[in-house]
Every structure is written in C-alpha cells, then in structure tokens.
N, C-alpha and C. Protein backbone atom coordinates (compact mmCIF):
# COMPACT_ATOMS: atom_id res chain seq x y z
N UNK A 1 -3.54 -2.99 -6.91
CA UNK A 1 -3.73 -2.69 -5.50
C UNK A 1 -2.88 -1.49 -5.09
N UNK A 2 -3.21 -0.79 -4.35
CA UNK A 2 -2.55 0.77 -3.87
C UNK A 2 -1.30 -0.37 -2.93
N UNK A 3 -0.58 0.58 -2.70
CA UNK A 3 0.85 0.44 -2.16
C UNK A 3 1.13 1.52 -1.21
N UNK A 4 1.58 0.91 0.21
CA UNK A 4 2.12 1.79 1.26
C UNK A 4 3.30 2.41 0.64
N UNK A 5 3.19 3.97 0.72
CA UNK A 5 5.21 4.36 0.72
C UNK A 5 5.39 4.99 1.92
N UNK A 6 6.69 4.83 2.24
CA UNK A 6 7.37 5.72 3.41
C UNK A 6 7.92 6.73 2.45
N UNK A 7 7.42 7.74 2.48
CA UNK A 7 8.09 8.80 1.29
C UNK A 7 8.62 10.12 2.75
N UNK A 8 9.46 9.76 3.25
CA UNK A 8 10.55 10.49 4.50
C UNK A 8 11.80 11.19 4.14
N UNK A 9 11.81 12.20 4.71
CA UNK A 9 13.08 12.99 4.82
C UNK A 9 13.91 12.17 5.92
N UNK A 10 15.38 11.93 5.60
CA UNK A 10 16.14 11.07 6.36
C UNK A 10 17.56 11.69 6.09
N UNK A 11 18.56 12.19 6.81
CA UNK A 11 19.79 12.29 6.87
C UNK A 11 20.75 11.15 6.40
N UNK A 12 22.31 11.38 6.24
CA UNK A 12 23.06 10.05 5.56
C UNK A 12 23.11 9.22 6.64
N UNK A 13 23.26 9.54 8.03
CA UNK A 13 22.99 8.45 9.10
C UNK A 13 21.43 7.98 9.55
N UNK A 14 20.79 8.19 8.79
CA UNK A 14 19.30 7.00 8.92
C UNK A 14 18.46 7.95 10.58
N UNK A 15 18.92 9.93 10.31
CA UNK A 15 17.75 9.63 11.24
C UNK A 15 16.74 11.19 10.61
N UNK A 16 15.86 10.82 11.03
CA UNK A 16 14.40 11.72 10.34
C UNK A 16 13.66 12.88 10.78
N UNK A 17 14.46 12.83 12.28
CA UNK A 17 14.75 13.95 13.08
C UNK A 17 15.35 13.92 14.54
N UNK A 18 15.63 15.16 14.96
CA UNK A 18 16.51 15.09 15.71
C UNK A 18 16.30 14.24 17.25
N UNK A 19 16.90 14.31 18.49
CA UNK A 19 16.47 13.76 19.50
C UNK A 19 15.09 13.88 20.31
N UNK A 20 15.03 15.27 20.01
CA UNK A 20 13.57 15.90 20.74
C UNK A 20 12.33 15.38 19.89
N UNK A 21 12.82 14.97 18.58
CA UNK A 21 11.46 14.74 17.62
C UNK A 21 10.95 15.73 16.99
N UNK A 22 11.49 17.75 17.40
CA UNK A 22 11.03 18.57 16.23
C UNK A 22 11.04 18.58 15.25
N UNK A 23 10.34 19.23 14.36
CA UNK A 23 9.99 19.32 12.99
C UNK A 23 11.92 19.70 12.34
N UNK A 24 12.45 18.97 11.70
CA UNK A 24 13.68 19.50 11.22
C UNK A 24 13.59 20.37 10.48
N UNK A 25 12.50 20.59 9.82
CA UNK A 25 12.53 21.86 8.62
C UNK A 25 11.78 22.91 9.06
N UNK A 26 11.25 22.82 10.64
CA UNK A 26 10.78 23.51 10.94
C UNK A 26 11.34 25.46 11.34
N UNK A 27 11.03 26.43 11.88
CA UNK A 27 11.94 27.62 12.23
C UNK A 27 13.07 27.53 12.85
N UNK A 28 13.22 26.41 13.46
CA UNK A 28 14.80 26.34 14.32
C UNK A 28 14.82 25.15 14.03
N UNK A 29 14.98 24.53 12.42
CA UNK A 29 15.47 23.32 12.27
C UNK A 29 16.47 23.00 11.68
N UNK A 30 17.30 22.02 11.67
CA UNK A 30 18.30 21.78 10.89
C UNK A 30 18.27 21.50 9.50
N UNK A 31 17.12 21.05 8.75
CA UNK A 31 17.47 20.40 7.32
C UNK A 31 17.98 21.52 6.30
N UNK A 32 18.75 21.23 5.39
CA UNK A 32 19.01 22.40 4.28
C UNK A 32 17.89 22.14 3.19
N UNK A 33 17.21 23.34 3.39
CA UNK A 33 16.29 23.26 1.92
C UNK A 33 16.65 23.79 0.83
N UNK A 34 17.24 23.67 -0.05
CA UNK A 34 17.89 24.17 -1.10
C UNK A 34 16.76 24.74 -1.88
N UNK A 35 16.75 25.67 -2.98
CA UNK A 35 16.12 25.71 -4.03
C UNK A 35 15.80 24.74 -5.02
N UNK A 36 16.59 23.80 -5.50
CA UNK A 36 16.32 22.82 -6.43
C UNK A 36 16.00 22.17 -5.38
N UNK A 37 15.53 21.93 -4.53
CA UNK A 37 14.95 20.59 -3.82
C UNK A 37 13.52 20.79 -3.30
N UNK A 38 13.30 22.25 -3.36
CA UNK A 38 11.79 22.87 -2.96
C UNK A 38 11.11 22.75 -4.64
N UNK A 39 11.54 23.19 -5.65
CA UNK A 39 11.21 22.63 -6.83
C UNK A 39 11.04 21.61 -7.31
N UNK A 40 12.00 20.76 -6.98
CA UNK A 40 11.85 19.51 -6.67
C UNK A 40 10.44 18.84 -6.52
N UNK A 41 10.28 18.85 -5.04
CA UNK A 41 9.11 18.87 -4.40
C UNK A 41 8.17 19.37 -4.97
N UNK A 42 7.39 20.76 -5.66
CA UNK A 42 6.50 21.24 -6.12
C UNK A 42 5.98 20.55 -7.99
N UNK A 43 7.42 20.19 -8.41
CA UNK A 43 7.15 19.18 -9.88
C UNK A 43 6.64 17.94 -9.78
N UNK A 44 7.44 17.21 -8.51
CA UNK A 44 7.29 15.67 -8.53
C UNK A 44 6.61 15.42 -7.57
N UNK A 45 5.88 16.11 -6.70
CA UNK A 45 5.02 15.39 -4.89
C UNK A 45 4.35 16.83 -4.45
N UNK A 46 3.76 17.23 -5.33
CA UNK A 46 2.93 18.79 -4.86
C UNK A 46 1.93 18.60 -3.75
N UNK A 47 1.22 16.85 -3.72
CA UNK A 47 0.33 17.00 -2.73
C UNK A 47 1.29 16.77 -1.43
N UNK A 48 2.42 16.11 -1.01
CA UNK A 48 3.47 16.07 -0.07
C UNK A 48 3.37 17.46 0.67
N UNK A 49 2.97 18.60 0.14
CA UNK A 49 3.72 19.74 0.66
C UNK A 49 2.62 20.18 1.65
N UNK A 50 2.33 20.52 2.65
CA UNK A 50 1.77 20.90 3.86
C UNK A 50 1.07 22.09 3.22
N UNK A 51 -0.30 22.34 3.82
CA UNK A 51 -1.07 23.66 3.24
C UNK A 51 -0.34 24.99 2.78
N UNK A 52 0.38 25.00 4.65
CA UNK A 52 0.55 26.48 4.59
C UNK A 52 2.10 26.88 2.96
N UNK A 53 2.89 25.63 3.03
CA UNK A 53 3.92 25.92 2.36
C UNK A 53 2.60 26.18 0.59
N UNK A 54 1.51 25.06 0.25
CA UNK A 54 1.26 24.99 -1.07
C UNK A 54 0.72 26.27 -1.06
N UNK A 55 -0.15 27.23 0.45
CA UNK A 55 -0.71 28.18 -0.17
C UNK A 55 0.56 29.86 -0.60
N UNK A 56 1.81 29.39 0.29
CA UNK A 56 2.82 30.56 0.01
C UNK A 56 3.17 30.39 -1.84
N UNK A 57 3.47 29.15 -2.13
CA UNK A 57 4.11 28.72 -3.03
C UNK A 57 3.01 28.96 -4.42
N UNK A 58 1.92 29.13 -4.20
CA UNK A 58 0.82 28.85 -5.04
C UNK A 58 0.53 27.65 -5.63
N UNK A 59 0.82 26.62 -4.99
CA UNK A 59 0.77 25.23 -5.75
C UNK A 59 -0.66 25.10 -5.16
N UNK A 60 -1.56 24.32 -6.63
CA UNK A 60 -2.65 24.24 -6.65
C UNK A 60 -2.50 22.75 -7.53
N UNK A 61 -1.68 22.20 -7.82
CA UNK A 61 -1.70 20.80 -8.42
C UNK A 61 -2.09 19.35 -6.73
N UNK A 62 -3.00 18.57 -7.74
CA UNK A 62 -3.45 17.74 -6.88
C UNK A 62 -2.01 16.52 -6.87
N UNK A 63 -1.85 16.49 -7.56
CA UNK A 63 -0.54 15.53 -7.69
C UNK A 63 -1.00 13.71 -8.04
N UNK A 64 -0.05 12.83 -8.34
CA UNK A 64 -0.52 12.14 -9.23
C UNK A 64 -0.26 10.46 -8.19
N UNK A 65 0.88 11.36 -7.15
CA UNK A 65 1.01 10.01 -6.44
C UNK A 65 0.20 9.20 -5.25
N UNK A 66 -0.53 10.36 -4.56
CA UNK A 66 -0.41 9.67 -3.45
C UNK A 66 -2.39 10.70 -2.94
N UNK A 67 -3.14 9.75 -2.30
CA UNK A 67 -4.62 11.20 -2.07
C UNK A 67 -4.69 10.80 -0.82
N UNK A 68 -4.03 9.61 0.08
CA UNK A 68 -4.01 9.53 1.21
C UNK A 68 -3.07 9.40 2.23
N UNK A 69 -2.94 10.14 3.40
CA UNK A 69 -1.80 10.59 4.07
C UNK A 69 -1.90 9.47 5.84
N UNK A 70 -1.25 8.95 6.26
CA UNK A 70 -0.96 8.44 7.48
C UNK A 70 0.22 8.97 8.44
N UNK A 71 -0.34 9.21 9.30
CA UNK A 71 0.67 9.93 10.58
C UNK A 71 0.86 9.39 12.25
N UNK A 72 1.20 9.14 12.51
CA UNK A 72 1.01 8.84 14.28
C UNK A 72 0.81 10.57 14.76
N UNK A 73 0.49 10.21 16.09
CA UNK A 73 0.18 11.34 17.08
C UNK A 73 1.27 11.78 17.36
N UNK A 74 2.82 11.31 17.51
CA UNK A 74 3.87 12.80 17.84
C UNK A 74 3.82 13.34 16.31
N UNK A 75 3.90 13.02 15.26
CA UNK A 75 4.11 13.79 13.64
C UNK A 75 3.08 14.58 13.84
N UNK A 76 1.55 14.29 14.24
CA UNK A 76 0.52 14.91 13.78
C UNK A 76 0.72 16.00 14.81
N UNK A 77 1.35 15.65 16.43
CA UNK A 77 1.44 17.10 17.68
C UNK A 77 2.23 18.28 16.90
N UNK A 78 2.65 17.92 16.01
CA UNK A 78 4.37 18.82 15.59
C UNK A 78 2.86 19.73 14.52
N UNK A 79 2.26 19.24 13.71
CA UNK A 79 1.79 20.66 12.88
C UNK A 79 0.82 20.85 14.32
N UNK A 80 0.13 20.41 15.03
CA UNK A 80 -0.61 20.86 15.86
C UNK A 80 -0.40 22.14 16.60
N UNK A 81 1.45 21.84 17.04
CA UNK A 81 1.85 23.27 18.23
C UNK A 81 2.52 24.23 17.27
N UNK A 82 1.97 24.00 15.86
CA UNK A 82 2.45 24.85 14.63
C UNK A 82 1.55 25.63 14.60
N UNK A 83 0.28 25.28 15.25
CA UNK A 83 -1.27 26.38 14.95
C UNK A 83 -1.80 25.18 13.52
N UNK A 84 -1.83 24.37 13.43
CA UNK A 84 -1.90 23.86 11.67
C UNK A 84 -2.63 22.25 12.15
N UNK A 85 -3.46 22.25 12.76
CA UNK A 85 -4.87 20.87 12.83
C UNK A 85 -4.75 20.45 11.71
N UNK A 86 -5.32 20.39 10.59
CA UNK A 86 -4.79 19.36 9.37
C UNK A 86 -4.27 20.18 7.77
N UNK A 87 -2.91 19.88 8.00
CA UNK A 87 -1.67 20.28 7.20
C UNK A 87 -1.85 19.95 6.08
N UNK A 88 -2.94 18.20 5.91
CA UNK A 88 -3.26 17.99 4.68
C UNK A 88 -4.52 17.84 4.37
N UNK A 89 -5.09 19.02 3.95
CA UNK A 89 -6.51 19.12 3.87
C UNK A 89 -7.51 18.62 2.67
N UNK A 90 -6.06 18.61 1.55
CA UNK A 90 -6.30 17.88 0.26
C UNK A 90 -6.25 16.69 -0.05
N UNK A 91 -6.09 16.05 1.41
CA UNK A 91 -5.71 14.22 1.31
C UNK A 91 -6.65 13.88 2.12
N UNK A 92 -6.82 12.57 2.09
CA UNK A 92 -7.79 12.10 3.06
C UNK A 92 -5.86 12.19 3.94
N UNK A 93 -6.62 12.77 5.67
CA UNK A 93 -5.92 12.28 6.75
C UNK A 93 -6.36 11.22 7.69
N UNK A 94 -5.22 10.66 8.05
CA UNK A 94 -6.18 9.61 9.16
C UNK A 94 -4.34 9.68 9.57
N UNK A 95 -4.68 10.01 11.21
CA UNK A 95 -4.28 9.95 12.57
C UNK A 95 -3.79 9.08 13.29
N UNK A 96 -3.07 8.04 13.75
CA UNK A 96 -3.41 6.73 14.71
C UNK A 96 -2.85 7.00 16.02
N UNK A 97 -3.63 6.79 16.99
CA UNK A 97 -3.19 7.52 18.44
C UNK A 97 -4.48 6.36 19.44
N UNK A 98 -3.74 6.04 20.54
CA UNK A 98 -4.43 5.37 21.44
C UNK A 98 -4.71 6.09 22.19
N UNK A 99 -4.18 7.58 22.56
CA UNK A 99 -4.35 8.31 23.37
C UNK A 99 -5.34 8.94 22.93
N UNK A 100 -5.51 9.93 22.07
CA UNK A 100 -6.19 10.95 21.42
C UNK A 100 -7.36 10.33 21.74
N UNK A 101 -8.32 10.97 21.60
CA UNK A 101 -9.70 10.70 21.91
C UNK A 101 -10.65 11.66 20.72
N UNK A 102 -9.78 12.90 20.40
CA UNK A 102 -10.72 13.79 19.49
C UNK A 102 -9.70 14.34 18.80
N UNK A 103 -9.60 14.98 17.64
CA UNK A 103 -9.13 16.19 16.77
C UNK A 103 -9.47 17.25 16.70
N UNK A 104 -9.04 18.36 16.78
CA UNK A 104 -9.32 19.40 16.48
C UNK A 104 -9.76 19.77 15.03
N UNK A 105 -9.63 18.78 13.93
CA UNK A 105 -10.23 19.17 12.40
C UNK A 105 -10.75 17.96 12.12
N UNK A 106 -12.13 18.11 11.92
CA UNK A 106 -13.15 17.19 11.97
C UNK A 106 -12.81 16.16 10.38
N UNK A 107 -12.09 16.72 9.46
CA UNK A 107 -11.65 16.58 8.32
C UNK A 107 -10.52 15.15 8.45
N UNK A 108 -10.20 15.31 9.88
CA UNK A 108 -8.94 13.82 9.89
C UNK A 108 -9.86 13.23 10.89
N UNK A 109 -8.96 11.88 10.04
CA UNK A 109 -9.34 11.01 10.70
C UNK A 109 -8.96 10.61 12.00
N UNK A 110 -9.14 9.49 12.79
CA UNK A 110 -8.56 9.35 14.14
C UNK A 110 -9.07 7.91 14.09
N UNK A 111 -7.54 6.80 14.91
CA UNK A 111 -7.93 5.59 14.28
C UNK A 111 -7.10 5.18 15.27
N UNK A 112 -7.77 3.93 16.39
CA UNK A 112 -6.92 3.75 17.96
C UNK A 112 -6.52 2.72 18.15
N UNK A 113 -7.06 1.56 16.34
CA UNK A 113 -7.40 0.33 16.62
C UNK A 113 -5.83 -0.13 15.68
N UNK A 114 -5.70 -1.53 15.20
CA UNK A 114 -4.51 -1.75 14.80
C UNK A 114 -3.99 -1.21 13.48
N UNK A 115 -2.77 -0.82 13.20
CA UNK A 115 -2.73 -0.04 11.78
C UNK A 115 -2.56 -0.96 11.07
N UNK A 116 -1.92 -2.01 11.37
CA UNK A 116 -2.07 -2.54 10.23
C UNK A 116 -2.73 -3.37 9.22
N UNK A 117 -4.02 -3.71 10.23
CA UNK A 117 -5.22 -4.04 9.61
C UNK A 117 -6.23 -2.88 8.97
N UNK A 118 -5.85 -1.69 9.26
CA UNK A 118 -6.09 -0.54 8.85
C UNK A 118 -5.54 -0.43 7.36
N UNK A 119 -4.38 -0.37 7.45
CA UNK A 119 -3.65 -0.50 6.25
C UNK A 119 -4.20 -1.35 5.20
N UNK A 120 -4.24 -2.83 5.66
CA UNK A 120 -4.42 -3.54 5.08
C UNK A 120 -5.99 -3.14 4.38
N UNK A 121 -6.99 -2.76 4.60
CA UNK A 121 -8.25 -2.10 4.23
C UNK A 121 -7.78 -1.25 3.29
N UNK A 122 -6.75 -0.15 3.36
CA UNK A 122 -6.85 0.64 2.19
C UNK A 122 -6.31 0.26 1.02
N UNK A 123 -5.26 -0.83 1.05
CA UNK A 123 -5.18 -1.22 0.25
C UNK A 123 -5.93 -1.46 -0.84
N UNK A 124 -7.07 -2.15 -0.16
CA UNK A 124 -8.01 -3.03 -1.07
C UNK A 124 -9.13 -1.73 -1.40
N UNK A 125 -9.06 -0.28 -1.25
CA UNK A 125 -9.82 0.17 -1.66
C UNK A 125 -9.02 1.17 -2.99
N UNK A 126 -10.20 1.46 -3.83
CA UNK A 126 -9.81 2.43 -5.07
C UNK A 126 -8.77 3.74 -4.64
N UNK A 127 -8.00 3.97 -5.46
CA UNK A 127 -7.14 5.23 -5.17
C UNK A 127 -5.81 4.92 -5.59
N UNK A 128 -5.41 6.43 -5.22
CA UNK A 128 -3.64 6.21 -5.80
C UNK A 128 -2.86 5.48 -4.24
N UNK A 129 -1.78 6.08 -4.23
CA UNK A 129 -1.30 4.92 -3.17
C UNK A 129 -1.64 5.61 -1.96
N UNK A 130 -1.07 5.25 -0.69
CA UNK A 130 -1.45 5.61 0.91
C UNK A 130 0.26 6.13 1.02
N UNK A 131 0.35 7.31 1.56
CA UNK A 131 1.77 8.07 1.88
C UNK A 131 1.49 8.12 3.59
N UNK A 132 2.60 7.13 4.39
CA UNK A 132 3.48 6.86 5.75
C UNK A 132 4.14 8.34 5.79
N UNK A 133 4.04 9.46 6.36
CA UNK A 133 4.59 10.19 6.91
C UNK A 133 5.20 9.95 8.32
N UNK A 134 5.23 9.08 8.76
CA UNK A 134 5.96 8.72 9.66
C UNK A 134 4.69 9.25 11.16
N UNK A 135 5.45 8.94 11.94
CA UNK A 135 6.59 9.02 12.58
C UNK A 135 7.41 7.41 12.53
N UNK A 136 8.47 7.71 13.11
CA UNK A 136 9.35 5.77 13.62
C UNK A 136 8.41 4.65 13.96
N UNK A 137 7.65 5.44 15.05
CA UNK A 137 7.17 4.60 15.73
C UNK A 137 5.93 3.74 14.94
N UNK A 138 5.16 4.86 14.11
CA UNK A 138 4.17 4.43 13.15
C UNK A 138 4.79 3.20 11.65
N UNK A 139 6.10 3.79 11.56
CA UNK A 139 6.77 3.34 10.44
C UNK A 139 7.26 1.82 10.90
N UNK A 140 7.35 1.83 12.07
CA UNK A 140 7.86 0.55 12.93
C UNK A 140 6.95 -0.44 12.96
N UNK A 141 5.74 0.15 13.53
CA UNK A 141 4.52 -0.71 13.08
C UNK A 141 4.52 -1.48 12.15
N UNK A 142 4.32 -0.66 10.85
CA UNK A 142 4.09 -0.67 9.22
C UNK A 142 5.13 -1.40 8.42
N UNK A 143 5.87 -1.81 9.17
CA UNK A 143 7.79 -1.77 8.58
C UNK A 143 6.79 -3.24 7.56
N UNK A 144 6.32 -3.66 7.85
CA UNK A 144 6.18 -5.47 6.73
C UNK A 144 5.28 -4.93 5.81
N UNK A 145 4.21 -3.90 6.20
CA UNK A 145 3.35 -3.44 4.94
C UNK A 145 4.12 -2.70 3.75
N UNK A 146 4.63 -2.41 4.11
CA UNK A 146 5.73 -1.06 3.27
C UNK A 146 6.19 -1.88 1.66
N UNK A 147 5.51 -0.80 0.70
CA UNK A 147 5.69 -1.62 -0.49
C UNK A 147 6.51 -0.44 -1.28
N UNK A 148 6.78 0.84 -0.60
CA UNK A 148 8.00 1.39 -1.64
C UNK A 148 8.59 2.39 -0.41
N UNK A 149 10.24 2.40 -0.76
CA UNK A 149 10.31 3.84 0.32
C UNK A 149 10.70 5.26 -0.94
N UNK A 150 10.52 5.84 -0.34
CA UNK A 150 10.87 7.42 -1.31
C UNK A 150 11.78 7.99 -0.47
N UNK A 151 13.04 7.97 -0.07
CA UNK A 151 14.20 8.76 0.74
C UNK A 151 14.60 10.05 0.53
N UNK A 152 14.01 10.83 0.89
CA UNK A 152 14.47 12.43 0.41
C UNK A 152 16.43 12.25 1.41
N UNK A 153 16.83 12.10 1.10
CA UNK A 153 18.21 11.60 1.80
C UNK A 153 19.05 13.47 1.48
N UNK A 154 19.32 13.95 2.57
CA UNK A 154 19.64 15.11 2.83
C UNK A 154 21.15 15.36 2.85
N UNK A 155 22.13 16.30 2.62
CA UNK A 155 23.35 15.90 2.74
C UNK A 155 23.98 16.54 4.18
N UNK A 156 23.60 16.04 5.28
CA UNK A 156 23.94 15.94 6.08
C UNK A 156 23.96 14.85 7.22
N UNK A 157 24.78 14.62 8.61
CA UNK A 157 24.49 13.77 9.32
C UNK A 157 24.04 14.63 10.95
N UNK A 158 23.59 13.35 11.65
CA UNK A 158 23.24 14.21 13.01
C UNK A 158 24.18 13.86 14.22
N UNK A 159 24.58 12.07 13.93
CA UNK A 159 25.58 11.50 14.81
C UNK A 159 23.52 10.84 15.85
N UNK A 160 22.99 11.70 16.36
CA UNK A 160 21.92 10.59 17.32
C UNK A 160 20.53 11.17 16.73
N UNK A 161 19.45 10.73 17.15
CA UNK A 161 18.27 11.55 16.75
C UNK A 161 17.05 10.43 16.46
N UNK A 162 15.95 10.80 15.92
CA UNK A 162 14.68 9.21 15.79
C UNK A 162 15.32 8.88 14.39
N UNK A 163 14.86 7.43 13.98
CA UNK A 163 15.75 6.79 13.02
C UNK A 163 14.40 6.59 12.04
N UNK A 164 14.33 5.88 10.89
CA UNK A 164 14.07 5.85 9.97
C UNK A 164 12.73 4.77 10.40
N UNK A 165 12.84 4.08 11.29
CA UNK A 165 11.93 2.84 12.06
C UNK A 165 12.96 2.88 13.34
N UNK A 166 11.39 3.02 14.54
CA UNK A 166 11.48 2.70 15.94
C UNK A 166 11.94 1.22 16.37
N UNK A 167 12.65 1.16 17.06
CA UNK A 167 12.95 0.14 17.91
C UNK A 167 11.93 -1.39 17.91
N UNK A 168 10.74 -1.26 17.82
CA UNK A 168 9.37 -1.54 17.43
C UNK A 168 9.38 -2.40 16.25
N UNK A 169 10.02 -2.06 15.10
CA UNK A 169 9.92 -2.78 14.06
C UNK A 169 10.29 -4.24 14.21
N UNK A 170 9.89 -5.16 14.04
CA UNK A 170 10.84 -6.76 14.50
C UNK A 170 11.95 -6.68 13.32
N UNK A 171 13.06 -7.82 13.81
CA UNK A 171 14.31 -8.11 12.89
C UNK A 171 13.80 -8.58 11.55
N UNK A 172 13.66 -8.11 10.68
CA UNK A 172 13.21 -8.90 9.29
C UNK A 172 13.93 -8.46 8.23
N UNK A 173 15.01 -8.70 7.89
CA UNK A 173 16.30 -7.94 6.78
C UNK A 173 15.51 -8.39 5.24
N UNK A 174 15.35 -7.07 4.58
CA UNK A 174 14.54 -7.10 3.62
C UNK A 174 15.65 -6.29 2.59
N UNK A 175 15.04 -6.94 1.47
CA UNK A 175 15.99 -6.38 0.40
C UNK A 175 15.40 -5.49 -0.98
N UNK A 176 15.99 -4.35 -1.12
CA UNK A 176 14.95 -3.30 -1.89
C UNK A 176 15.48 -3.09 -3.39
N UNK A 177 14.98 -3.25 -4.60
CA UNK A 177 14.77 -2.73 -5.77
C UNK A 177 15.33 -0.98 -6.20
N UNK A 178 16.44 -0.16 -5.93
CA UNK A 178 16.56 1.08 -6.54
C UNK A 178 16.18 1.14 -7.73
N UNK A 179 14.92 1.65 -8.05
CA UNK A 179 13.62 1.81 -9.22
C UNK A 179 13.75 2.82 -9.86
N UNK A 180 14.32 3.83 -8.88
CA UNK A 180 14.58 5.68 -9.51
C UNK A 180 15.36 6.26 -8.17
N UNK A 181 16.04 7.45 -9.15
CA UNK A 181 16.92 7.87 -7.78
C UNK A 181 17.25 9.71 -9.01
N UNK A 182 16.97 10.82 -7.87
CA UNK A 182 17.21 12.20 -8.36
C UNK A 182 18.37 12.52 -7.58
N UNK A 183 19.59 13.14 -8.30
CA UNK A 183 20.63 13.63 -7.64
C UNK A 183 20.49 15.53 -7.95
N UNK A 184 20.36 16.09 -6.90
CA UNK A 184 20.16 17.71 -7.05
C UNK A 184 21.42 17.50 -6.96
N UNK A 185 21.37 19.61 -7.12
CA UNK A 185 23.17 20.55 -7.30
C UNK A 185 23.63 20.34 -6.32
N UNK A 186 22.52 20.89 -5.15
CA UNK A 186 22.38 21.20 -3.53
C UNK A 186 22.93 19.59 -2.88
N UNK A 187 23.07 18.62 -3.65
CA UNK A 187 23.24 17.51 -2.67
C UNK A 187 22.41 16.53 -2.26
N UNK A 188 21.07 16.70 -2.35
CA UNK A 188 20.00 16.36 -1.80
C UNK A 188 19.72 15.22 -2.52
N UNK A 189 19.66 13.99 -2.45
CA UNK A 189 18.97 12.59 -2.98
C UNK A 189 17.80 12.52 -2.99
N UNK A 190 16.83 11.90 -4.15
CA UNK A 190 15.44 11.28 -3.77
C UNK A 190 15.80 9.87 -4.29
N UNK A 191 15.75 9.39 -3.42
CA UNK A 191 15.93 7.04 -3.66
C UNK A 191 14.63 6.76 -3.91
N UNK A 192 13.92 6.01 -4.56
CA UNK A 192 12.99 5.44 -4.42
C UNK A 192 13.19 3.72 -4.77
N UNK A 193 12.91 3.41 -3.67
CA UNK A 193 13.17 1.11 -3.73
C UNK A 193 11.80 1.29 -3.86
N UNK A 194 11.63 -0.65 -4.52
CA UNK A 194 10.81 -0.96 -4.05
C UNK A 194 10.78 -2.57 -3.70
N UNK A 195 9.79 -2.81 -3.21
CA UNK A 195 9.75 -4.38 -2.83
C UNK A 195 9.57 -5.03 -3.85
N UNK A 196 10.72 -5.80 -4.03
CA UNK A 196 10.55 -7.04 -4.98
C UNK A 196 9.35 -8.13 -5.20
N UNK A 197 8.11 -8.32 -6.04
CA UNK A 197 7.14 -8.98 -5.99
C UNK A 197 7.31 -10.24 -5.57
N UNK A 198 8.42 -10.71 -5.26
CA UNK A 198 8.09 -12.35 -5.06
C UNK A 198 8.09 -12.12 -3.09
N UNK A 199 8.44 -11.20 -2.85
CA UNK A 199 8.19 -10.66 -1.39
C UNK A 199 6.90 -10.09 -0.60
N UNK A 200 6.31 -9.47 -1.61
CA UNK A 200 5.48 -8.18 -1.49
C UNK A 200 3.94 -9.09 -0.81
C-alpha cells in the first residue's frame, strides 16, 4: 500500500516557516541552501524540486519516491504570487481548499471535501507513495494518516513562525522509527522516521 510522507523543510525549533507563512527559500527568505544540500536534493528527491528550479538545474529524472504531491491553499497561494500555477507539473497535483472554487492550471487538482478520506483513496490506489507538502494546517489534518516523515532539518532556529503541524492536529503522542538520517558539511539534516507497523 502507498504511504503518506511529510517530506518538509523544518528548522531545529520545529517551525517550516516563518510568521507570515512566506516561502523561506523563497527571494527574501531565510533558509540556507548550501551546495551539498541542493545536490542533495537533485540525487535523492529530483521530483521534490519545483519546475522552475528542475528546469534551471536541468534535472530531467522522474525520481523513484514519490508521483503524487498534496498541498493546502496557503502552500499552493505561495507558488501562485510566484507567477508558478502548478510547480509540480510532473506529479499528479491535488490542492485542498474550501474556498477555492477553480485553479488556474487545469493539470491540479482541487479537492473541498475531507482529506482524509481523500487520502485514504490513494492509498489504496497503484503508485509510489503520496508526498504532504504541507502546509500545518493540511499536515494537522493528516497528522494520524502520516506513515513516514522526511525532515530536511536546517541548521538554524527562528524562536516563532508556523510549526511542523497546526494547532488542529488532536493530542496523540506517537512514536517514530529513525530508518535513515543524511548529515551534510553545510549542517543540514535529512531524518527520515517511520511508523512502527503495529501502529500504522
């Protein structure tokens, strides 16, 4: 069966971006992108990488983890006021927004109804796994579906900012499997847990 990941960029204090919710890696963002961590990225999660970065970079690999992408409506506004309607054109996208009514790229999806019976559907269909790009609030939802996280864990902190899961998520203290973990030069962590099967 395919498996939800939260595969998120997250600071050492647990938040994923700053207070306003901009893009952190965006032109006036805070994250450090190192060189070994953009390589990184292009060896191990090539489909992860947003059009415009795969078409600078020349990455043309489909990648091995993940062919479908999930976003809420503030993640998906952020490539929107980028000029960039769907960022992942090589994944199936699907959207979830109660508000939205239409997309501007007929290519994503748009989905108003519950995610996590949503979720629960892709599971049960053929493919590699389903990649949670967040946002909190979406991740908050999702927090009980979630069958691996991938922590790009950054070496910095913010002190306030959106957290890793919205407020939204209920109390459910869950305990995670460290399965694999990359330590770059630059500092930069990739964690990957996963849910222990007698949980899952």
């Amino acid at each position: 069966m395919r498996r939800l990941v939260y595969y998120i960029a997250t600071t050492l204090d647990g938040f994923i971006a700053g207070p306003d919710g901009a893009d952190p890696t965006g032109p006036n963002g805070f994250w450090p992108i190192g060189e070994d961590y953009l390589q990184h990225l292009v060896a191990e999660y090539p489909e992860t990488l947003p059009v415009q970065a795969r078409q600078a970079l020349s990455v043309t690999a489909e990648g091995t983890r993940f062919d479908t992408v999930l976003e809420g409506r503030r993640s998906y506004e952020i490539g929107l006021a980028a000029g960039i309607p769907d960022a992942y054109p090589h994944l199936r996208h699907i959207v979830f927004s109660r508000t939205l009514t239409e997309l501007p790229a007929p290519a994503v999806e748009l989905v108003s109804g519950d995610p996590v019976a949503t979720v629960r559907e892709l599971k049960q269909q053929d493919g590699k796994d389903i990649w949670l790009i967040g946002g909190a609030e979406l991740a908050g939802s999702l927090y009980a579906e979630i069958d691996m996280l991938v922590l790009k864990v950054g070496p910095l902190t913010l002190g306030d900012g959106i957290p890793l899961f919205s407020r939204k998520a209920a109390f459910d203290p869950r305990t995670w499997t460290l399965t694999d973990h990359t330590v770059l030069k630059s500092g930069a962590a990739f964690l990957t847990y996963t849910r222990p099967t007698d949980t899952a």
